[in-house]
C-alpha atoms as a PDB file:
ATOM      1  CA  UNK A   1      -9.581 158.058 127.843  1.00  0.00           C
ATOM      2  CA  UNK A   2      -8.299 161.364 129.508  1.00  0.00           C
ATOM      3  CA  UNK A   3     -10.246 164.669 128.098  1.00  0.00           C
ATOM      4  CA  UNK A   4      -8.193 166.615 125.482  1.00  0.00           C
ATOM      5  CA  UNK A   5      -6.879 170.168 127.287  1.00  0.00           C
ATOM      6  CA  UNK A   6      -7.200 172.190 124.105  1.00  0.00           C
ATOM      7  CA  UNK A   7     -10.754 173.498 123.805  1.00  0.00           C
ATOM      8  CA  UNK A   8     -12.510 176.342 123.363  1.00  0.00           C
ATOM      9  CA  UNK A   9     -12.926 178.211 126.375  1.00  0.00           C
ATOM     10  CA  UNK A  10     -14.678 181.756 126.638  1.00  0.00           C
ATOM     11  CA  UNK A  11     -11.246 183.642 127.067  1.00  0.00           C
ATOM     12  CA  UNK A  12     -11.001 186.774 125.002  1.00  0.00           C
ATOM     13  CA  UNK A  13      -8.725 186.913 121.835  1.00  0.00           C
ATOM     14  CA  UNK A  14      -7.885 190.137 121.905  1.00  0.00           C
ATOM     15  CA  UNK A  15      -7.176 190.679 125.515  1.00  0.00           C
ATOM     16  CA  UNK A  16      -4.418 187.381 124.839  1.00  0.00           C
ATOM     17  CA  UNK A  17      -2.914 189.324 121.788  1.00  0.00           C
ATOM     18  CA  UNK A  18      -2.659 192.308 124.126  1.00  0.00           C
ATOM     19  CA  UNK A  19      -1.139 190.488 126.895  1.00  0.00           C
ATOM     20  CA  UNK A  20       2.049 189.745 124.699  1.00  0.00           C
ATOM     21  CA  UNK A  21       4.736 191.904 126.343  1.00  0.00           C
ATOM     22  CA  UNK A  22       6.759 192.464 123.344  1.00  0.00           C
ATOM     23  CA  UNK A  23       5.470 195.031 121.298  1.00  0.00           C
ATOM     24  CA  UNK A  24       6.828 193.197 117.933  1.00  0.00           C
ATOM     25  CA  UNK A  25       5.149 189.743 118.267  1.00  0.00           C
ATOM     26  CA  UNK A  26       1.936 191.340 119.869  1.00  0.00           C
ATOM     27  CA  UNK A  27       2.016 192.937 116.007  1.00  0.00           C
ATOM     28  CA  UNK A  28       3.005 190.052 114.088  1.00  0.00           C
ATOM     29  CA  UNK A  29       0.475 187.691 116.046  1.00  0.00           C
ATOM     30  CA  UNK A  30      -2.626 190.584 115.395  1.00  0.00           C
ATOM     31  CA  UNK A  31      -1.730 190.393 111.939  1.00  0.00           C
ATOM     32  CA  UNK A  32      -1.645 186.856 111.346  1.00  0.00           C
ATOM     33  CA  UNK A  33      -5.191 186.677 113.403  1.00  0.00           C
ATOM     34  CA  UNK A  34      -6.393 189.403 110.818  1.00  0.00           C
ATOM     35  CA  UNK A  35      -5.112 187.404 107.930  1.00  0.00           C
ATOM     36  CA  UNK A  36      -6.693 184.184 109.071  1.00  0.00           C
ATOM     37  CA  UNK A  37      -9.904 185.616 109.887  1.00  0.00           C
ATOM     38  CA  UNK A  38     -10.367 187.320 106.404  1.00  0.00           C
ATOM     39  CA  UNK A  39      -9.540 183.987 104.851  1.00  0.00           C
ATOM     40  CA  UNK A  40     -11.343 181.396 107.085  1.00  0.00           C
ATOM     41  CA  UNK A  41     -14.175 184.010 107.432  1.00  0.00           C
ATOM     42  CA  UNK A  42     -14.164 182.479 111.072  1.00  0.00           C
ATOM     43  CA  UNK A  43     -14.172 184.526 114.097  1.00  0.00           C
ATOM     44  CA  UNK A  44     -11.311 183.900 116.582  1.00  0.00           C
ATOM     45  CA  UNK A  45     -11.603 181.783 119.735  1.00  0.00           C
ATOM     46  CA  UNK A  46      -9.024 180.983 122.244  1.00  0.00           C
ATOM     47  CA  UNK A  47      -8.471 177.120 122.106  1.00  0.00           C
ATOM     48  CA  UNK A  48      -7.241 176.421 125.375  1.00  0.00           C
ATOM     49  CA  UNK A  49      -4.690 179.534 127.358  1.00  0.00           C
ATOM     50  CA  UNK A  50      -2.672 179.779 124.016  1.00  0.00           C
ATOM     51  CA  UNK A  51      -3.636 179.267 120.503  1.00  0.00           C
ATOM     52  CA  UNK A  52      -6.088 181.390 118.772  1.00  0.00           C
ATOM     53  CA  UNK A  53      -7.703 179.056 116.750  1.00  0.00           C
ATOM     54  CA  UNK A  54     -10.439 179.573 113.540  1.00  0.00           C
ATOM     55  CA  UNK A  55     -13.535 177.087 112.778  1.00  0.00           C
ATOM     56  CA  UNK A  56     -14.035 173.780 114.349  1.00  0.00           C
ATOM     57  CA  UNK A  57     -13.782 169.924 113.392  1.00  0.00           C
ATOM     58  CA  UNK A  58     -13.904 166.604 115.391  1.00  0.00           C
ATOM     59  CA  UNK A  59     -11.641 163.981 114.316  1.00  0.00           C
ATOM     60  CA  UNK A  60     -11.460 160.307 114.898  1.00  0.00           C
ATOM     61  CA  UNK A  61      -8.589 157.542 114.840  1.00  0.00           C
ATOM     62  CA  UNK A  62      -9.015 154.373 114.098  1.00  0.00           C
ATOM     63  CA  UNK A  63      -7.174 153.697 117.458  1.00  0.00           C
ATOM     64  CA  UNK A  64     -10.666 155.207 118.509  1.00  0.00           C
ATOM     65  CA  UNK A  65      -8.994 158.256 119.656  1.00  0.00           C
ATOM     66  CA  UNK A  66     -11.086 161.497 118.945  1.00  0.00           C
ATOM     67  CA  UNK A  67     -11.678 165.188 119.943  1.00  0.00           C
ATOM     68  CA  UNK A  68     -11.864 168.738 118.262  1.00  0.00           C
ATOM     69  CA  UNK A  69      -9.484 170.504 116.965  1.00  0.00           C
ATOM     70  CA  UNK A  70      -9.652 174.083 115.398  1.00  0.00           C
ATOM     71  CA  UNK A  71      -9.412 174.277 111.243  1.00  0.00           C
ATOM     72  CA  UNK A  72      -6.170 176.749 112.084  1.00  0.00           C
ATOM     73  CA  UNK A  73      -5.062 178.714 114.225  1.00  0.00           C
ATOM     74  CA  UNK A  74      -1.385 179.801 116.329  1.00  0.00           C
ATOM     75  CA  UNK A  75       0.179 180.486 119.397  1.00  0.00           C
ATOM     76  CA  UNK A  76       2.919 182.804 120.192  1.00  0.00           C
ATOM     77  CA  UNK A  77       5.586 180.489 122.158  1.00  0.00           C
ATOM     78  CA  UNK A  78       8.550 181.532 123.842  1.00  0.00           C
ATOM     79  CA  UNK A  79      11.101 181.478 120.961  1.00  0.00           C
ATOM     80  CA  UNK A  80       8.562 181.064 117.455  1.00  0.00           C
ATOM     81  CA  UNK A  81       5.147 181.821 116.511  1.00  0.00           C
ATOM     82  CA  UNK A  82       3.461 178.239 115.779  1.00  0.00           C
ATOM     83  CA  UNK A  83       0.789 178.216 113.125  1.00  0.00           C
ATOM     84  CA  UNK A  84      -1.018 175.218 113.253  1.00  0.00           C
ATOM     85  CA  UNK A  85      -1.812 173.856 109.440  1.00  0.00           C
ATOM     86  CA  UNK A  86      -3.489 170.495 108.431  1.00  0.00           C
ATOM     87  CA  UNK A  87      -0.246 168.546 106.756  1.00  0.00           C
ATOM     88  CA  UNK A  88      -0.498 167.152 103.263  1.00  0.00           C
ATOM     89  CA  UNK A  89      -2.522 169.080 101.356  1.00  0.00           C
ATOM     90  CA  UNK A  90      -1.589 169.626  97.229  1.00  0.00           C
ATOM     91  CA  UNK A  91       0.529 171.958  96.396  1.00  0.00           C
ATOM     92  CA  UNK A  92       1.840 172.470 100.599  1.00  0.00           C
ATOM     93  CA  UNK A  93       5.646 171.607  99.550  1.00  0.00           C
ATOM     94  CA  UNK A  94       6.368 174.378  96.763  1.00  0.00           C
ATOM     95  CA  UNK A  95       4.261 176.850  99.021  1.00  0.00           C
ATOM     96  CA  UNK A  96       6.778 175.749 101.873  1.00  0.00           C
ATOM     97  CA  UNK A  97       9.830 176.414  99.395  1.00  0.00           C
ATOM     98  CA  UNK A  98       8.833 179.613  98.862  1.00  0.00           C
ATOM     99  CA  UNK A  99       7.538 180.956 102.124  1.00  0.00           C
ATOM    100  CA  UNK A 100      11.023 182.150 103.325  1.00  0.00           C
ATOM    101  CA  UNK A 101      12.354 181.474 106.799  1.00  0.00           C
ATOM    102  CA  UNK A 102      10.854 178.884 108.837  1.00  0.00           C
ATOM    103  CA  UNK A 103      10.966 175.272 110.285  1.00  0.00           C
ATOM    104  CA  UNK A 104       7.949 172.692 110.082  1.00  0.00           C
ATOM    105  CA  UNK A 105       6.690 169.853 112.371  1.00  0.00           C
ATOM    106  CA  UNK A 106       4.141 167.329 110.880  1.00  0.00           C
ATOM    107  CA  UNK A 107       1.265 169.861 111.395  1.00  0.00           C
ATOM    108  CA  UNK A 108       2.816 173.098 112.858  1.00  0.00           C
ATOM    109  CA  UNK A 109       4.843 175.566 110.782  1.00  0.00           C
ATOM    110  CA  UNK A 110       7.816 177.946 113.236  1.00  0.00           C
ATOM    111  CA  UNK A 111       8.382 181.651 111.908  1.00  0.00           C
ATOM    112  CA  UNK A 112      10.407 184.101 114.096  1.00  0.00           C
ATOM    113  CA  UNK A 113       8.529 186.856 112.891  1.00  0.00           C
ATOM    114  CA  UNK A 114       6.162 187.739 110.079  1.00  0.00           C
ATOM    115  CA  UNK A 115       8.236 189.590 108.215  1.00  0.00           C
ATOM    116  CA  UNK A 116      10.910 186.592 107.614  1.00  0.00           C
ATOM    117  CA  UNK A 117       7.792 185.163 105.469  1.00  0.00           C
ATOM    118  CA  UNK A 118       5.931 186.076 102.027  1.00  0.00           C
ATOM    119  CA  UNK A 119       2.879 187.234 103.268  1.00  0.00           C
ATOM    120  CA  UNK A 120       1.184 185.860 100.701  1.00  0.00           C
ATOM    121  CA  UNK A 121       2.575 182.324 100.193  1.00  0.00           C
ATOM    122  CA  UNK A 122       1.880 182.345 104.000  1.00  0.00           C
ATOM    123  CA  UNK A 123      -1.942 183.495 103.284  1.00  0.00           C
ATOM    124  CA  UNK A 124      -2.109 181.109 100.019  1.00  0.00           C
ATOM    125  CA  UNK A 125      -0.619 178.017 103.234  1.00  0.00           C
ATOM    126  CA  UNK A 126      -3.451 179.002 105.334  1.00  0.00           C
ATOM    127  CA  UNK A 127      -5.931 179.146 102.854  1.00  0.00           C
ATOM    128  CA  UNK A 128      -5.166 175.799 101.033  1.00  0.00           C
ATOM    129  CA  UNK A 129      -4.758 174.065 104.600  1.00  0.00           C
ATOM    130  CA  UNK A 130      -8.335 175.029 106.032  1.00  0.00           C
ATOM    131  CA  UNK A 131      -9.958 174.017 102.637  1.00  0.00           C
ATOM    132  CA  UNK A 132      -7.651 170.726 102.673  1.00  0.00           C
ATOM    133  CA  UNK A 133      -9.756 169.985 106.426  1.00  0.00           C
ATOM    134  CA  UNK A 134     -12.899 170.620 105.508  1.00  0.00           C
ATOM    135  CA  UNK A 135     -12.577 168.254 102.341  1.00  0.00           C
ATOM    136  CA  UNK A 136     -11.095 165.723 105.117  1.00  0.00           C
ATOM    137  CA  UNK A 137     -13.277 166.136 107.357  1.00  0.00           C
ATOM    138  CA  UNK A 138     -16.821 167.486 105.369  1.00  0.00           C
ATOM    139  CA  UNK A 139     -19.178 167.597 108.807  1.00  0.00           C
ATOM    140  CA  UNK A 140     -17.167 170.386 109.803  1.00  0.00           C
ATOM    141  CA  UNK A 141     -18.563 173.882 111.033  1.00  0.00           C
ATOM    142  CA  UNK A 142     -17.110 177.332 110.118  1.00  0.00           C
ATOM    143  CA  UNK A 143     -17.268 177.901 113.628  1.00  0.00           C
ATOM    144  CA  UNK A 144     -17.942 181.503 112.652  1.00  0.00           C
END
């Protein structure tokens, strides 16, 4: 089975953020670290050259498929910031339908920019998504 590319590696969080080159995301991606390390209570830690990811768990698939994943975490791409949310936890659908502009995959949520979002439906996403995997997945570390 090939070796999952997202990891942990030893990069520094803050000189990614810096390296943004424009000024607006570098903002809106500091914030949304600060937000998710004052309500993970994790530290930060690069998960592979993009995402800045909080906490750890290790999964496994019935297909026998496994690896580690971070409890959440985003990446600034190209067009959308992708925050990276564990998908059906209660309450996640009226949350969505009030968070303001966006688009979803299964487990990621898009946003242009932060302030397109309520701040605090966003924070209320984050928070009920990180409890939602350590209920899943109960071994889990804080990885603080």
């Amino acid at each position: 089975m090939a070796e999952a590319k997202t990891k942990p590696t030893g990069a520094s969080v803050k000189a990614h953020l810096d390296a943004i080159e424009d000024e607006s995301r570098r903002k809106d991606c500091r914030a949304l670290a600060a937000l998710m390390k004052r309500v993970t209570g994790c530290t930060p830690k690069m998960w592979g050259p993009g995402i800045v990811g909080f906490g750890s768990y290790h999964y496994e698939y019935a297909s026998g498929h496994s690896g580690d994943s971070c409890l959440v975490g985003f990446s600034s791409r190209k067009g959308d910031i992708s925050v990276y949310l564990m998908p059906g936890f209660e309450g996640g659908d009226e949350l969505f339908a009030a968070l303001g502009r966006h688009k979803r995959g299964k487990a990621c949520l898009y946003i242009r920019r932060l302030a397109d979002v309520e701040l605090a439906v966003l924070e209320q996403l984050v928070a009920r998504s990180f409890a939602e995997t350590r209920r899943r997945y109960p071994e889990v570390g804080r990885g603080a």
